[in-house]
C-alpha atoms as a PDB file:
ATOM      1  CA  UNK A   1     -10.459   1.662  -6.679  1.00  0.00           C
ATOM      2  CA  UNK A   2      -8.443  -1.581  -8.147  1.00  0.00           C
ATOM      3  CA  UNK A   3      -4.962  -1.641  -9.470  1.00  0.00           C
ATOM      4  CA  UNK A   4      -3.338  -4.406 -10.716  1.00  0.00           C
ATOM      5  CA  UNK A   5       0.156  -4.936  -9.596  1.00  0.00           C
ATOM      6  CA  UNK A   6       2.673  -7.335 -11.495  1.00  0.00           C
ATOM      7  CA  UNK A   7       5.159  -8.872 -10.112  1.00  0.00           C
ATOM      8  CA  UNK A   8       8.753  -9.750 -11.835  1.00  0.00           C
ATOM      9  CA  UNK A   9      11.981 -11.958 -11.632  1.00  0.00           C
ATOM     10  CA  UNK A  10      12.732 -12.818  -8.020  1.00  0.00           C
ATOM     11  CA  UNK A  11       9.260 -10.580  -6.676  1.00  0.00           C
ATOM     12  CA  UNK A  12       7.210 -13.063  -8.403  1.00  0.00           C
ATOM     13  CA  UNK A  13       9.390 -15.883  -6.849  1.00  0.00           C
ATOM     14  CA  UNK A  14       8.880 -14.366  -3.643  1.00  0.00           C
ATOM     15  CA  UNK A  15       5.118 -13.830  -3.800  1.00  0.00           C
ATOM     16  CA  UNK A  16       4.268 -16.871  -5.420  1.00  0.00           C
ATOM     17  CA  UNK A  17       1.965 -14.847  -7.823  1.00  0.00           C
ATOM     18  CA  UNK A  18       2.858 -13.398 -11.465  1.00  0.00           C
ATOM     19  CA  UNK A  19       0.286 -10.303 -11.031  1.00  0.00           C
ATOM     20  CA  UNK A  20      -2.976  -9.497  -8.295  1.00  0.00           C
ATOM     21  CA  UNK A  21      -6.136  -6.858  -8.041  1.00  0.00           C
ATOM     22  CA  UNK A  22      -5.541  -5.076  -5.711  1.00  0.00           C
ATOM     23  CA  UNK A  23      -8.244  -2.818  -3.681  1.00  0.00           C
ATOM     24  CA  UNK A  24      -7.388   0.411  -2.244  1.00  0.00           C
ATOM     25  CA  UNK A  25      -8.841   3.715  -1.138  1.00  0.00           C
ATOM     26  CA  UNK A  26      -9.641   6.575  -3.707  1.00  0.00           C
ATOM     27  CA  UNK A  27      -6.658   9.188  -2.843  1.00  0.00           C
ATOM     28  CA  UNK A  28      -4.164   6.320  -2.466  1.00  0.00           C
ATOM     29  CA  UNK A  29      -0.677   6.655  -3.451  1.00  0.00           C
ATOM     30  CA  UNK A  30       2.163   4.127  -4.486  1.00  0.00           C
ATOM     31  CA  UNK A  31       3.352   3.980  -0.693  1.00  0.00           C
ATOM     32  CA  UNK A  32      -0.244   3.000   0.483  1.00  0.00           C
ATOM     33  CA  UNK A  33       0.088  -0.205  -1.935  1.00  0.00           C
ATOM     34  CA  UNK A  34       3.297  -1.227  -0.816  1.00  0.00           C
ATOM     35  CA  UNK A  35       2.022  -0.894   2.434  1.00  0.00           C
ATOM     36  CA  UNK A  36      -1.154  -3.206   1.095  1.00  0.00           C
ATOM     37  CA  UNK A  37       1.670  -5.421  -0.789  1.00  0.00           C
ATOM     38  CA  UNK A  38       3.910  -5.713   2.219  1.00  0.00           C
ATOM     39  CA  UNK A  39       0.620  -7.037   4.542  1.00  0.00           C
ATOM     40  CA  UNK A  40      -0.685  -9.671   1.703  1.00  0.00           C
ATOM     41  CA  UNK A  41       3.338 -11.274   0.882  1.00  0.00           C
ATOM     42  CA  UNK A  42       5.068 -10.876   4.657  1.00  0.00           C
ATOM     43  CA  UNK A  43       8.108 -12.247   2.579  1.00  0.00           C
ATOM     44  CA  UNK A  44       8.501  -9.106   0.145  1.00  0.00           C
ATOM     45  CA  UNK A  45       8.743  -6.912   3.279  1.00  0.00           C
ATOM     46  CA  UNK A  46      12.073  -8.574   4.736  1.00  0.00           C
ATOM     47  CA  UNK A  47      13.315  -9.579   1.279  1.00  0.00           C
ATOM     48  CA  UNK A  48      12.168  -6.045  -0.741  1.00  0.00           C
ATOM     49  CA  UNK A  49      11.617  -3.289   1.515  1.00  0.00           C
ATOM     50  CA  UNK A  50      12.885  -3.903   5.133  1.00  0.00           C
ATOM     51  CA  UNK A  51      11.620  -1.867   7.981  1.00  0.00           C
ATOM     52  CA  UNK A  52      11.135   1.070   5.894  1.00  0.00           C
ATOM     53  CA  UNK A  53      10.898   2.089   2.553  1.00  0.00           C
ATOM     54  CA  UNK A  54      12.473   5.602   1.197  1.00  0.00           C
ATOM     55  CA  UNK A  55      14.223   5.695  -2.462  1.00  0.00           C
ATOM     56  CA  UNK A  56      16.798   3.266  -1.251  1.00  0.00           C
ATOM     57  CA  UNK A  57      14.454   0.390  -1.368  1.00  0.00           C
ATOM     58  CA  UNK A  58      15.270  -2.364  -3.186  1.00  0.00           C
ATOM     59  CA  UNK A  59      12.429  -1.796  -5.874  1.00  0.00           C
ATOM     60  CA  UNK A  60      11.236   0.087  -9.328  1.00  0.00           C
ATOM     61  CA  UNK A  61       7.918   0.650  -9.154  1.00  0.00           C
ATOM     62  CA  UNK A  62       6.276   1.760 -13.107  1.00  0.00           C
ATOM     63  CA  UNK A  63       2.813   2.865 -12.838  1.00  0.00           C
ATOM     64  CA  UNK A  64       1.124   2.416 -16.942  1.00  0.00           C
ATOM     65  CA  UNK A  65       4.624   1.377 -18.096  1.00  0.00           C
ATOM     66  CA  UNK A  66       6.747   4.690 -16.366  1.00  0.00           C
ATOM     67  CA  UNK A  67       8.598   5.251 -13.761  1.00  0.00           C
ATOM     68  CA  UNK A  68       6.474   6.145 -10.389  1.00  0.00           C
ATOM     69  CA  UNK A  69       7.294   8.017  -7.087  1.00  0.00           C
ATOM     70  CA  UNK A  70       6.293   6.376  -3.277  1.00  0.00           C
ATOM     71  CA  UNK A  71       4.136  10.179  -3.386  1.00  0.00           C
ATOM     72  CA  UNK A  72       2.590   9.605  -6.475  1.00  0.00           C
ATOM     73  CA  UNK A  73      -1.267   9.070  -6.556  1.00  0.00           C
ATOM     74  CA  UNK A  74      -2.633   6.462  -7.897  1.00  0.00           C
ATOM     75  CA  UNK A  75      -5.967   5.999 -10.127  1.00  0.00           C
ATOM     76  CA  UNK A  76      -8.541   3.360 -10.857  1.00  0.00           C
ATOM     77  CA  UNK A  77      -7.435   0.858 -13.555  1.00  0.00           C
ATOM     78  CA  UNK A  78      -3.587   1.421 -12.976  1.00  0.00           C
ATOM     79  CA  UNK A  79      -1.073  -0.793 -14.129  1.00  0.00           C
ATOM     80  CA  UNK A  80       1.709  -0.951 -11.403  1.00  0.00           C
ATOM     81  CA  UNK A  81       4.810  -3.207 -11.826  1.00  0.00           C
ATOM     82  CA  UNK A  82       7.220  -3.954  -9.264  1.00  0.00           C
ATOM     83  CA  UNK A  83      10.737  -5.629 -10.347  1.00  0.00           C
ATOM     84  CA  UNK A  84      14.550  -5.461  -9.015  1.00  0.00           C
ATOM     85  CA  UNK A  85      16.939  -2.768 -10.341  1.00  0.00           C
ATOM     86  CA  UNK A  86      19.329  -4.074 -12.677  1.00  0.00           C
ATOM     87  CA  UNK A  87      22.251  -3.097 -13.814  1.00  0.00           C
ATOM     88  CA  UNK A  88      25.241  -4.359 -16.498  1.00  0.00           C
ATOM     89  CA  UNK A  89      27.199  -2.564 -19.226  1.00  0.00           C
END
């Protein structure tokens, strides 16, 4: 299956790329991709998700324009997005 990921603010610095198809499995999950993403950009790894990535990382992930888990499963043709949290008041 393909998925296109998008990358925003510094991500897109980082990777040098504004959005990617991306190939996976069938059965894949958003961890499996970030596993894909943090082989193809080395950089996002140490800058993004360190050693390990668990619900502390330093990432939203939307899949179609929501919110998406590390667990969640992923399908053909999804729109994933991966940019900073922000914050502000």
């Amino acid at each position: 299956m393909k998925v296109k990921v998008r990358y925003f603010a510094r991500f897109r610095e980082i990777s040098g790329v504004n959005e990617e198809i991306i190939e996976l499995s069938e059965g894949s999950k958003v961890s499996d991709l970030i596993e894909h993403i943090k082989n193809l950009h080395p950089e996002l790894k140490k800058e993004v998700f360190g050693e390990d990535y668990d619900d502390e990382a330093d990432v939203n992930v939307s899949r179609n324009g929501r919110y998406a888990s590390f667990d969640e499963m992923l399908e053909d043709g999804d729109v994933i997005a991966l940019f900073p949290p922000t914050s502000g008041g």
